[in-house]
C-alpha atoms as a PDB file:
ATOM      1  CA  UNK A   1      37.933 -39.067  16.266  1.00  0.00           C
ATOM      2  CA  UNK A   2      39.016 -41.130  13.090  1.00  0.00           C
ATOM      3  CA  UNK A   3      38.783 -39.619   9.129  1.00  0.00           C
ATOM      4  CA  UNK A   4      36.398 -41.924   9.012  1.00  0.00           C
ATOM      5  CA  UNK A   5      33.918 -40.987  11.911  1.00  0.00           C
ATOM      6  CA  UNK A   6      33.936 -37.362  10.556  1.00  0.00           C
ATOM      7  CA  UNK A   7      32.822 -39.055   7.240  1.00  0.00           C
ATOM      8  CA  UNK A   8      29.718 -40.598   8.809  1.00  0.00           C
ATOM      9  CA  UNK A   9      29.104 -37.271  10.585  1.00  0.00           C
ATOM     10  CA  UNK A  10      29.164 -35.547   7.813  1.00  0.00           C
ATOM     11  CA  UNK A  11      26.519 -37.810   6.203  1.00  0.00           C
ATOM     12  CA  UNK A  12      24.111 -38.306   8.941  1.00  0.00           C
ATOM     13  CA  UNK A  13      24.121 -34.274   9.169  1.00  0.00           C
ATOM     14  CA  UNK A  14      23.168 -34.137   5.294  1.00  0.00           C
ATOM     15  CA  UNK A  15      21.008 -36.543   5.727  1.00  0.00           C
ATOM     16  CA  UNK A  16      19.122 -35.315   8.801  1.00  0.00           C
ATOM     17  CA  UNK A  17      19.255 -32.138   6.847  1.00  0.00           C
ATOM     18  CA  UNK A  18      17.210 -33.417   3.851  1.00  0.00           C
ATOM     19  CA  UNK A  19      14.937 -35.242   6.214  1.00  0.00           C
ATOM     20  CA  UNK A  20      14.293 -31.719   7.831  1.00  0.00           C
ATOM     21  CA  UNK A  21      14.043 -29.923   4.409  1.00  0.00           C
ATOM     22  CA  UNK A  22      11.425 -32.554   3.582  1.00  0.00           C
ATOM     23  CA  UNK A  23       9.305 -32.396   6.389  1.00  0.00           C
ATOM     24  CA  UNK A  24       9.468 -28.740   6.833  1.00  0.00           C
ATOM     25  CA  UNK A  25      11.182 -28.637   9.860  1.00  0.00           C
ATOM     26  CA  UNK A  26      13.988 -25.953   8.250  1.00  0.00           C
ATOM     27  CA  UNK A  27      12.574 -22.767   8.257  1.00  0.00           C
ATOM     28  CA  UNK A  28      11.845 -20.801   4.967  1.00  0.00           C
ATOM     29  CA  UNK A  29      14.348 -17.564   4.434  1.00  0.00           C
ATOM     30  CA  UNK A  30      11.164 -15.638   5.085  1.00  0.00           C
ATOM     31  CA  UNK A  31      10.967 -16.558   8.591  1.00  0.00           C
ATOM     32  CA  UNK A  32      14.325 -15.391   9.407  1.00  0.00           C
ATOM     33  CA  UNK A  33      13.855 -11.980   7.704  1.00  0.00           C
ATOM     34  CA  UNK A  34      10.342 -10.827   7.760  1.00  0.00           C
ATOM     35  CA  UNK A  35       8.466  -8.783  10.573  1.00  0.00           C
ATOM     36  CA  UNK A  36       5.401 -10.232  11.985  1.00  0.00           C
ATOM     37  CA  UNK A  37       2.790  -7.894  13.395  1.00  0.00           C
ATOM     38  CA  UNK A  38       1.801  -8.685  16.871  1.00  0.00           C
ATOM     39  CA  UNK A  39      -0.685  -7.125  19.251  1.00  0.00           C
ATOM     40  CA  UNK A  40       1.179  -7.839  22.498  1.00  0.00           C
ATOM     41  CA  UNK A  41      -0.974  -6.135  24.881  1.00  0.00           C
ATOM     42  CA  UNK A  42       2.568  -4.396  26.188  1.00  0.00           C
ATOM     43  CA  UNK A  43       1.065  -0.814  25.425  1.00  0.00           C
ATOM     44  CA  UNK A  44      -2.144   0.027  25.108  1.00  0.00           C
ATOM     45  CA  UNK A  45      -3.952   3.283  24.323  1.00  0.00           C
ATOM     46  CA  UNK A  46      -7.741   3.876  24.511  1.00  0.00           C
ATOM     47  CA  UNK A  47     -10.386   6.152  24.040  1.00  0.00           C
ATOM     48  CA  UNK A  48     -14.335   5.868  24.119  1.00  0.00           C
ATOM     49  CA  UNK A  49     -14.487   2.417  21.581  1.00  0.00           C
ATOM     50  CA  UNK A  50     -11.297   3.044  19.941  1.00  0.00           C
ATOM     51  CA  UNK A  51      -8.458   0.528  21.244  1.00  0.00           C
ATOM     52  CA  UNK A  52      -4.836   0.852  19.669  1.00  0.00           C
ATOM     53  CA  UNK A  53      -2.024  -1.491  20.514  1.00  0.00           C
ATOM     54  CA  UNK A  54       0.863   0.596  19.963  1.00  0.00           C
ATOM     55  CA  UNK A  55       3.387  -1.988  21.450  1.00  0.00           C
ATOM     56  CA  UNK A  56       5.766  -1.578  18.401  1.00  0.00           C
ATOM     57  CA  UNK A  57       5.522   1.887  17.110  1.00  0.00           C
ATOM     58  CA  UNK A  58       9.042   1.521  16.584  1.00  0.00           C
ATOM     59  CA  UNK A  59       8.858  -0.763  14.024  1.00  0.00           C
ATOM     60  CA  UNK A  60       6.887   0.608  12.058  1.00  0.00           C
ATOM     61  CA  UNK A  61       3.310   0.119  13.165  1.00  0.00           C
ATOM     62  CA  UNK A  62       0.551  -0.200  15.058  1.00  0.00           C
ATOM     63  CA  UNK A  63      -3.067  -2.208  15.598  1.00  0.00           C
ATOM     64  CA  UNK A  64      -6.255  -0.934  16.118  1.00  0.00           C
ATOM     65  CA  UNK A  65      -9.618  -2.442  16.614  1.00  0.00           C
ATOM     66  CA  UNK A  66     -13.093  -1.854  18.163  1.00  0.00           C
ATOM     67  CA  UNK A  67     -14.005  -2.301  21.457  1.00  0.00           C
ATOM     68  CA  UNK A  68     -16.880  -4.796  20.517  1.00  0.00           C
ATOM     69  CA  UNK A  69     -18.469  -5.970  17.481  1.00  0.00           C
ATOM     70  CA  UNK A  70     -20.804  -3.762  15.517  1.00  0.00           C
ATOM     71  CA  UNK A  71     -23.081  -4.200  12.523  1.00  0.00           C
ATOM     72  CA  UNK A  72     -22.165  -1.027  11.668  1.00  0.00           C
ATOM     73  CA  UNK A  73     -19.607  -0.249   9.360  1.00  0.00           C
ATOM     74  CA  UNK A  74     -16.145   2.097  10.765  1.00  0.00           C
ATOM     75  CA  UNK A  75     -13.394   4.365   9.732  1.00  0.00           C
ATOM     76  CA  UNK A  76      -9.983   4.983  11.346  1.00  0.00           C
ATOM     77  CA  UNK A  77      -8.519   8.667  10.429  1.00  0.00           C
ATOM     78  CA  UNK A  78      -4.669   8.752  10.702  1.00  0.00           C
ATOM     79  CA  UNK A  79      -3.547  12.979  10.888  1.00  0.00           C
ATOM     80  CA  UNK A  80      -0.057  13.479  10.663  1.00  0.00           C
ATOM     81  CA  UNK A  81       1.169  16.735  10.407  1.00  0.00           C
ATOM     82  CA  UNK A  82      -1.937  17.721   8.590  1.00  0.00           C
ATOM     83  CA  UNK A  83      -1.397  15.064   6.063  1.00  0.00           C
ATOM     84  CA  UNK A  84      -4.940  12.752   6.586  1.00  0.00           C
ATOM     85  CA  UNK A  85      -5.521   8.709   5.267  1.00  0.00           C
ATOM     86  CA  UNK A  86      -8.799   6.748   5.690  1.00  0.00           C
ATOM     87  CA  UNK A  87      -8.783   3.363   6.074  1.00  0.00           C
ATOM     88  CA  UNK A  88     -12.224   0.734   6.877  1.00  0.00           C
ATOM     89  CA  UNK A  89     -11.710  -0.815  10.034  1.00  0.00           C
ATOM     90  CA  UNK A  90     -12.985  -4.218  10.386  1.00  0.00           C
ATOM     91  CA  UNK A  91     -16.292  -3.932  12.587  1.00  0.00           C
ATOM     92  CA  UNK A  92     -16.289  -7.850  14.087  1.00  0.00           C
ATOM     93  CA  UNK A  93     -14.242  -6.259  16.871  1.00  0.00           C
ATOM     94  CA  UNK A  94     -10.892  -7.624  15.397  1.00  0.00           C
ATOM     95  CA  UNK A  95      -7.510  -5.908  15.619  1.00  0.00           C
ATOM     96  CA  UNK A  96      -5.869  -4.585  11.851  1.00  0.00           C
ATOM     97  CA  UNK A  97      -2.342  -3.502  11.513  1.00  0.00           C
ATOM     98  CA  UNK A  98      -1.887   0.547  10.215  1.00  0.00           C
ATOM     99  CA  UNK A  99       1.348   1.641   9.204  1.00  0.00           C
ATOM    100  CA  UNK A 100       2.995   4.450  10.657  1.00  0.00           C
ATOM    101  CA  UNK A 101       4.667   5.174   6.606  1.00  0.00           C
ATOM    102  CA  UNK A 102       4.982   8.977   6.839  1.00  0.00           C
ATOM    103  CA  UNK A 103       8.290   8.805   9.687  1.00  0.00           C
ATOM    104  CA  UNK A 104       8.706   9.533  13.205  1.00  0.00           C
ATOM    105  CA  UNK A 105       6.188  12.314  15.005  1.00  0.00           C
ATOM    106  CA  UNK A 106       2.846  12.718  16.563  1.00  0.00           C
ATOM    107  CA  UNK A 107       0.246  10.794  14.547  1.00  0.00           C
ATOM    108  CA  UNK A 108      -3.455  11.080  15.901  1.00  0.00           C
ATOM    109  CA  UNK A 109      -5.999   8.344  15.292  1.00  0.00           C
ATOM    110  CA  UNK A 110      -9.954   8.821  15.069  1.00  0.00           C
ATOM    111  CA  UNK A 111     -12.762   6.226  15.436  1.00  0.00           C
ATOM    112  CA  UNK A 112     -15.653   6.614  13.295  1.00  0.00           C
ATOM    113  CA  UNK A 113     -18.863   4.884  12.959  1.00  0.00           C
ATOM    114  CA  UNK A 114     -21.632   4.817  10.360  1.00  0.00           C
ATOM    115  CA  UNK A 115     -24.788   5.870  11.496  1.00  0.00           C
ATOM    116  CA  UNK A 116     -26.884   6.341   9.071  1.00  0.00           C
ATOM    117  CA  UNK A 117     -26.269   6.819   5.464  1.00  0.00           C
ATOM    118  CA  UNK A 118     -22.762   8.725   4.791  1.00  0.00           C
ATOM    119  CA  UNK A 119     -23.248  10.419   8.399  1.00  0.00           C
ATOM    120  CA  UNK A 120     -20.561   9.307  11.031  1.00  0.00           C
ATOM    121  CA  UNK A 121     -20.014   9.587  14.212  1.00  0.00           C
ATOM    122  CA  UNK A 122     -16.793  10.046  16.021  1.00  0.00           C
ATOM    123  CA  UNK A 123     -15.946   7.322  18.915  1.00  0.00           C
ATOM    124  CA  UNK A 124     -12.421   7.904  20.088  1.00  0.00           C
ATOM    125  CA  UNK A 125      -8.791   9.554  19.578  1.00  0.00           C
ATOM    126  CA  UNK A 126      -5.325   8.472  20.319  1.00  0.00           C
ATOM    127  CA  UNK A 127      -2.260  10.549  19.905  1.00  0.00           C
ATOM    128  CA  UNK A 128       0.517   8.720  19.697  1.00  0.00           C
ATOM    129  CA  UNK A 129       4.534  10.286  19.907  1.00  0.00           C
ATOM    130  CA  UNK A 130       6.261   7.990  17.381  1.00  0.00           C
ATOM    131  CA  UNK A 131      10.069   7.380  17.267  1.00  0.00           C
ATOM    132  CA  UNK A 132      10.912   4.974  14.531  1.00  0.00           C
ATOM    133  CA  UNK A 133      14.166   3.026  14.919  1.00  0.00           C
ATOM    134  CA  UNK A 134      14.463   3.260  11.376  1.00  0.00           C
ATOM    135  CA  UNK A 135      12.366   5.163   8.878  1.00  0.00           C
ATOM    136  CA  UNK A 136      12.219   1.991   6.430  1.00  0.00           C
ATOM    137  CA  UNK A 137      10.716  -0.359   9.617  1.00  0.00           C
ATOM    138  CA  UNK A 138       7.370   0.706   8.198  1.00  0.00           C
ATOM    139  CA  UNK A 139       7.630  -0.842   4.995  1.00  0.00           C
ATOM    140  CA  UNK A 140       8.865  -4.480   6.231  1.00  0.00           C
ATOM    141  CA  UNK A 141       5.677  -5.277   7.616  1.00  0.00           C
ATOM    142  CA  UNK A 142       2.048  -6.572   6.153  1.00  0.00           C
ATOM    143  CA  UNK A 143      -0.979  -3.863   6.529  1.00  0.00           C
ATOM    144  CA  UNK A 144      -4.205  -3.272   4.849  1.00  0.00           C
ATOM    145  CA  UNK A 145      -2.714  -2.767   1.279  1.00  0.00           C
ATOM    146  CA  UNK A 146       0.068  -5.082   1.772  1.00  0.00           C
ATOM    147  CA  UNK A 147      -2.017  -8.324   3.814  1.00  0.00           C
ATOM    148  CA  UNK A 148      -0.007 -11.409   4.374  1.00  0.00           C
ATOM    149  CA  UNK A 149       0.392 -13.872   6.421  1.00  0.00           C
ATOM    150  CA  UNK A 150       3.178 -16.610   6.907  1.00  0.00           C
ATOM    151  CA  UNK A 151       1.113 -19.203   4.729  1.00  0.00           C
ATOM    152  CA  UNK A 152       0.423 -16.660   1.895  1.00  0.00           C
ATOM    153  CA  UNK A 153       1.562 -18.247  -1.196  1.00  0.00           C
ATOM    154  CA  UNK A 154       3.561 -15.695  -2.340  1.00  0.00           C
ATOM    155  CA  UNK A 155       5.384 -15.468   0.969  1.00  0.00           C
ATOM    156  CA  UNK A 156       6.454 -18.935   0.309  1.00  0.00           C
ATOM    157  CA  UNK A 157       7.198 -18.590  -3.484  1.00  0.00           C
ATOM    158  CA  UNK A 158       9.771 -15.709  -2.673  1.00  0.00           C
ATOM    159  CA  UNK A 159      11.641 -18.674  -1.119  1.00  0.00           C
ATOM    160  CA  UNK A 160      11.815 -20.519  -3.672  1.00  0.00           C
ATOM    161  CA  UNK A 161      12.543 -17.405  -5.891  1.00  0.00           C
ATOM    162  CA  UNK A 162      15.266 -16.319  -3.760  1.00  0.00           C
ATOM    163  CA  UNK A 163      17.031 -19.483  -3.014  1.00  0.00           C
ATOM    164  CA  UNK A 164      19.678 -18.410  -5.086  1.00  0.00           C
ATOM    165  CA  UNK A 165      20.468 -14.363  -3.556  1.00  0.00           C
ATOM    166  CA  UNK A 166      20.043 -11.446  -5.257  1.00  0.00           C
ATOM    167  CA  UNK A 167      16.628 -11.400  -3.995  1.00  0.00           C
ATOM    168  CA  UNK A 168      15.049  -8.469  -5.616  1.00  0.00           C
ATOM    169  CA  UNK A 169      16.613  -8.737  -9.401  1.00  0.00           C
ATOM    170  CA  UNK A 170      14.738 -12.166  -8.999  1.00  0.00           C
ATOM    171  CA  UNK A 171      11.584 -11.254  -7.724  1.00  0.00           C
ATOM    172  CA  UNK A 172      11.245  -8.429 -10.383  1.00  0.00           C
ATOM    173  CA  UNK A 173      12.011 -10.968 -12.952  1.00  0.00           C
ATOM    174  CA  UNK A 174       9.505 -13.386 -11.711  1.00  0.00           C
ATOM    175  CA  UNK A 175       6.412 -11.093 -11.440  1.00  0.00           C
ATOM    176  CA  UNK A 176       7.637  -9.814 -15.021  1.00  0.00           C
ATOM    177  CA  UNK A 177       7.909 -13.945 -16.367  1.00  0.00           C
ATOM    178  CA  UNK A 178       5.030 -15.163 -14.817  1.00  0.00           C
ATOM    179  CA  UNK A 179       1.699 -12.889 -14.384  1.00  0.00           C
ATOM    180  CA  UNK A 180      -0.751 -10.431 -16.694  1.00  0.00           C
ATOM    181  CA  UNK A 181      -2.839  -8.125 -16.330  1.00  0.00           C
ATOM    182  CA  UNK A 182      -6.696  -8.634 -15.311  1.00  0.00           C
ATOM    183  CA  UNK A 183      -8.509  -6.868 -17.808  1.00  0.00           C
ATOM    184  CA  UNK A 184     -11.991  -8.284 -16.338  1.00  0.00           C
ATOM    185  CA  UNK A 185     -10.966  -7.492 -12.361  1.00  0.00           C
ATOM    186  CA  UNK A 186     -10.202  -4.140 -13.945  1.00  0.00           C
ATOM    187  CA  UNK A 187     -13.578  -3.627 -15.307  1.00  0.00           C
ATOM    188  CA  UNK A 188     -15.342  -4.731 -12.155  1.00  0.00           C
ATOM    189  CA  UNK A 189     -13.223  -2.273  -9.577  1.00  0.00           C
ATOM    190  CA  UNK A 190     -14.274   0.564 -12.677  1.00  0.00           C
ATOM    191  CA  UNK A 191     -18.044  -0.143 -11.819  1.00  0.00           C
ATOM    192  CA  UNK A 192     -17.550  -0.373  -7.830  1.00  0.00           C
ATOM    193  CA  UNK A 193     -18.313  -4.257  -8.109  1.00  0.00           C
ATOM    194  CA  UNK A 194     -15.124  -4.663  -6.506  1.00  0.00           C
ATOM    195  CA  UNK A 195     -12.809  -3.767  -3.335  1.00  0.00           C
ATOM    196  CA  UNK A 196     -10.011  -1.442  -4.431  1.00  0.00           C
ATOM    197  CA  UNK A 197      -7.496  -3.197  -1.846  1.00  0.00           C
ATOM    198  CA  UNK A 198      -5.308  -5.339  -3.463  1.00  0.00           C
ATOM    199  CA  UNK A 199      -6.329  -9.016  -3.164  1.00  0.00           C
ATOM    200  CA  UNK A 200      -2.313 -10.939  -2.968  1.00  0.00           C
ATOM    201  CA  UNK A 201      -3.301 -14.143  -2.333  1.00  0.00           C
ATOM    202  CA  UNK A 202      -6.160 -14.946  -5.313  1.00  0.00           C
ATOM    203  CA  UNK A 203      -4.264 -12.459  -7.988  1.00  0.00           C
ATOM    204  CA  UNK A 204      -0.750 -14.717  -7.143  1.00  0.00           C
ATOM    205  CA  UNK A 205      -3.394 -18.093  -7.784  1.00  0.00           C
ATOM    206  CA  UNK A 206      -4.513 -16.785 -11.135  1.00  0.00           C
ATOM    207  CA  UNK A 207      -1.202 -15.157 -11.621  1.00  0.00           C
ATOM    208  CA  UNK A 208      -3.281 -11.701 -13.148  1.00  0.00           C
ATOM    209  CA  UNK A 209      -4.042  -9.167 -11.037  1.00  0.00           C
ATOM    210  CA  UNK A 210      -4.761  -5.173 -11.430  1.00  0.00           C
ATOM    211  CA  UNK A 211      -1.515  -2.518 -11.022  1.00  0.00           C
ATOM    212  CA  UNK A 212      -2.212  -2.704  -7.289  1.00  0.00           C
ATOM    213  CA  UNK A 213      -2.367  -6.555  -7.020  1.00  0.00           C
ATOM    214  CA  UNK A 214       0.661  -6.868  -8.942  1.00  0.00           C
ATOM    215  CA  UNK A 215       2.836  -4.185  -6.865  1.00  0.00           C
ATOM    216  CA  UNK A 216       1.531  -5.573  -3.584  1.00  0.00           C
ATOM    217  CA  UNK A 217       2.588  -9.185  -4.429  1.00  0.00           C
ATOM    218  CA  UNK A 218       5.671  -7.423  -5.392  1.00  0.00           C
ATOM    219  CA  UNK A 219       6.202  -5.791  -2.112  1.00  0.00           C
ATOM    220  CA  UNK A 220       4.954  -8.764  -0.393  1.00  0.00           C
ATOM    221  CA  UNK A 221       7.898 -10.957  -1.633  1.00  0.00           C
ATOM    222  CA  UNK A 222      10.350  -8.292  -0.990  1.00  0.00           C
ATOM    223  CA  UNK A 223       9.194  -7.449   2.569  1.00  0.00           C
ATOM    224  CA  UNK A 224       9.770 -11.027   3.479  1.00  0.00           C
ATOM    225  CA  UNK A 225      13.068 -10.913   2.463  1.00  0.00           C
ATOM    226  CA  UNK A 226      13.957  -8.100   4.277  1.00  0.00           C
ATOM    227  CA  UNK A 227      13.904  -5.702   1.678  1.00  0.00           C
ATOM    228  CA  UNK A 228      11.934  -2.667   2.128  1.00  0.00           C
ATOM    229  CA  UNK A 229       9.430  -1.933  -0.263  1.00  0.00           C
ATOM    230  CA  UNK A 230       6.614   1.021  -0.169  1.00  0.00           C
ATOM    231  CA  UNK A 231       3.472   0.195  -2.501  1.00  0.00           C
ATOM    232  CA  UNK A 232       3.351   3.576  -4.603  1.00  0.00           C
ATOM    233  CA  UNK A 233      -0.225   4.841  -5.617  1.00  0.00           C
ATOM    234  CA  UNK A 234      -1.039   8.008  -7.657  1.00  0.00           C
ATOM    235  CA  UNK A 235      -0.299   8.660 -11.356  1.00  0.00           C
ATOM    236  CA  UNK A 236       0.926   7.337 -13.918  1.00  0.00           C
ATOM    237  CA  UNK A 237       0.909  10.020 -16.932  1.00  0.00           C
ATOM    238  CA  UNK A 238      -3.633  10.812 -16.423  1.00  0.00           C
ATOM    239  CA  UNK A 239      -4.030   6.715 -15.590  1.00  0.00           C
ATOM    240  CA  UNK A 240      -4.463   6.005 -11.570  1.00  0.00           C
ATOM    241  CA  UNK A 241      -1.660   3.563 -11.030  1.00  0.00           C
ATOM    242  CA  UNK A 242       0.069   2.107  -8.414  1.00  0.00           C
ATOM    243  CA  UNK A 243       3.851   0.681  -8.452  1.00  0.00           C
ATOM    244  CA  UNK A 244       6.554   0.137  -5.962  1.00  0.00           C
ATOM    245  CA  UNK A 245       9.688   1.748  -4.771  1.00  0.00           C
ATOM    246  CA  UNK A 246      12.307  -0.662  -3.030  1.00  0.00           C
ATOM    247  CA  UNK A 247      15.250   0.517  -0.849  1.00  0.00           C
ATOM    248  CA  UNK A 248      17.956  -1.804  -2.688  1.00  0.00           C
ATOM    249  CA  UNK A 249      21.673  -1.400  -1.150  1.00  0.00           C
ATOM    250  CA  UNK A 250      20.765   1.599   0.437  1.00  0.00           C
ATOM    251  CA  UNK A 251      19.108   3.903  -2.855  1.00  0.00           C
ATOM    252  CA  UNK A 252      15.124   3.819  -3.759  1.00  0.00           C
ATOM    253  CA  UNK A 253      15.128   1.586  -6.555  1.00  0.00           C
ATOM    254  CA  UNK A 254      11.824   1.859  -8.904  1.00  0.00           C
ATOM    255  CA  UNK A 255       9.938  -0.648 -10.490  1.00  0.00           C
ATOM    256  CA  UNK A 256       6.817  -0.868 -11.957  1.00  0.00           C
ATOM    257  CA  UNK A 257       5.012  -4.426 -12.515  1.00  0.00           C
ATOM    258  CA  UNK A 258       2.374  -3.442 -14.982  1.00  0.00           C
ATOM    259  CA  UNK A 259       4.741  -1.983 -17.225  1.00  0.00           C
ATOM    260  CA  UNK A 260       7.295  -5.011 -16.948  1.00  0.00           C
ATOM    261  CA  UNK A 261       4.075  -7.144 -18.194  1.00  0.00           C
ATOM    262  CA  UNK A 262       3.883  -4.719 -21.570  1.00  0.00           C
ATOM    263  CA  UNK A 263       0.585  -3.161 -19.999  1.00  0.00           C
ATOM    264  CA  UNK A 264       1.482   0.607 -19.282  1.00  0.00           C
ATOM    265  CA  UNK A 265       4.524   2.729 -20.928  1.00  0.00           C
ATOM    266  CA  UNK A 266       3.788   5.825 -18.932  1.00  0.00           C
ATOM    267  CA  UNK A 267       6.380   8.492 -18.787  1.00  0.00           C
ATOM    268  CA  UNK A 268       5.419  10.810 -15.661  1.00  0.00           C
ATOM    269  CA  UNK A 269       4.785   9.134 -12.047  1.00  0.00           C
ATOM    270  CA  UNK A 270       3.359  11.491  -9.643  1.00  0.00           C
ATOM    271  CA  UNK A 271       2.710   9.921  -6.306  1.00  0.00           C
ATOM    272  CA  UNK A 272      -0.206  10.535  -4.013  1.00  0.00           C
ATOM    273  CA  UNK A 273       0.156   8.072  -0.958  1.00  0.00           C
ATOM    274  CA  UNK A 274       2.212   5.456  -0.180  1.00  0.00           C
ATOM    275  CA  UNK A 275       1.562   2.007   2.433  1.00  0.00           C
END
C-alpha cells in the first residue's frame, strides 16, 4: 500500500471517528470504568417476602426487594458483626441495590413491614457469607445514598470533566468552581419537609445542594471513573455533615465539598457511617 493510501486511511478513520463522537456511537470514559448493578437472577436467597439477589457479593453488593407490592411501607436491617444500618425499601415490589461497605464476613438481612403506626413486623432473613474481591468494590457502585444511573447528568459531566486525566484533582475542582450551598433545601430537611437521601440528579441541575448532595455528586463522578469513593456522614466539629473519602493512588484522600464552597471550616471530623 502507497504513502498515499495510508493518507486517506488515516483520514477516513478521523473522520469516521468524529462522525461516531457526534452521534454518540463512542462510548463515554464512564462506560468503560464504572460498575453497573445488575440483578442477574444467578443467586438467589429467600425468606418469607424477603428476596435478595446476591449474584455479585463480590463486588461489592447486593439487591433486595419484596416479594409483591405493598401499600405498606418496609425496612431492610443489615447486622454485621453487631454493627446495624436501616435503610427504606421501596414497597412497589422493585429490587434496590445495598452495599456490602463494612468488608468481607457474614452480613444478615431483615425484612420489615409497617403495620400500624411505628409497629413492624418482621418478614424474612438472609445470611449471607461475603468474600469481597477487593475491599474498595463496594464503593464503585451506585446505592441508596449514591443513586445513578448511566443517563445521570453528572455521570456524563465527569466525562467531560475528565477528558483531560487526572480525574479526581478535576472533579474536586469542578464541584468547588461550579455549585453552592442550598440554604432553603437545608431548611426544609431541618423541618422533616424533606428526604434526607441525597437527591444527585436535581442538586447537579440547580448546581446547590445540601453537604450530602454535594459529596454524593462528588462520589458519583468519581465512582464512574473508577475511583473509589465512600460518602462520609457523621460530624463535623457539633454540625451533622457528610463529606467524602477517595482512595487516590492507593492512600484515602479527603475532601470535603461544603467546605471547598466557603460553607463549613470545621476542624474535627468524626465519622458515624459510611455508603
Amino acid at each position: 500500500m502507497g504513502k498515499h493510501s495510508y493518507l486517506r486511511m488515516g483520514l477516513m478513520l478521523i473522520a469516521l471517528t468524529m462522525l461516531m463522537v457526534a452521534f454518540g456511537v463512542v462510548a463515554h470514559a464512564s462506560s468503560a470504568n464504572a460498575v453497573w448493578p445488575e440483578d442477574s437472577g444467578e443467586v438467589v436467597e429467600t425468606d418469607g417476602k424477603l428476596v435478595v439477589d446476591c449474584s455479585h457479593m463480590e463486588s461489592g453488593y447486593v439487591m433486595c426487594r419484596a416479594s409483591e407490592p405493598t401499600k405498606h411501607g418496609l425496612k431492610i436491617r443489615v447486622t454485621f458483626s453487631g454493627a446495624q444500618m436501616t435503610y427504606d425499601l421501596d414497597n412497589g415490589g422493585g429490587y434496590e441495590v445495598f452495599p456490602l461497605q463494612l468488608g468481607s464476613g457474614s452480613y444478615e438481612f431483615a425484612l420489615f413491614e409497617n403495620v400500624s403506626g411505628g409497629k413492624y413486623s418482621s418478614e424474612g432473613k438472609v445470611v449471607l457469607p461475603v468474600q469481597l474481591v477487593n475491599e474498595n468494590a463496594p464503593f464503585l457502585v451506585p446505592n441508596q445514598y449514591v443513586n445513578y444511573a448511566r443517563t445521570t447528568n453528572a455521570v456524563i459531566m465527569s466525562d467531560e470533566v475528565c477528558s483531560q486525566g487526572d480525574a479526581y484533582n478535576a472533579i474536586c475542582d469542578f464541584m468547588t468552581n461550579n455549585f453552592s450551598y442550598d440554604f432553603a433545601r437545608a431548611q426544609m430537611i431541618a423541618s422533616n419537609r424533606l428526604s434526607l437521601l441525597p437527591d444527585i440528579e436535581n442538586s447537579f441541575e440547580a448546581r446547590a445542594g445540601v453537604c450530602q448532595d454535594l459529596s454524593a455528586i462528588t462520589v458519583c463522578m468519581l465512582r464512574v471513573q473508577g475511583i473509589p469513593a465512600k460518602l462520609m456522614i457523621g460530624y463535623a466539629d457539633s454540625y451533622y455533615h457528610a463529606w467524602i473519602v477517595a482512595v487516590v493512588d492507593g492512600k484515602e484522600t479527603f475532601f470535603d465539598p461544603t467546605h471547598a464552597i466557603g460553607c463549613i471550616n470545621a476542624k474535627k471530623y468524626a465519622v458515624e457511617r459510611f455508603y
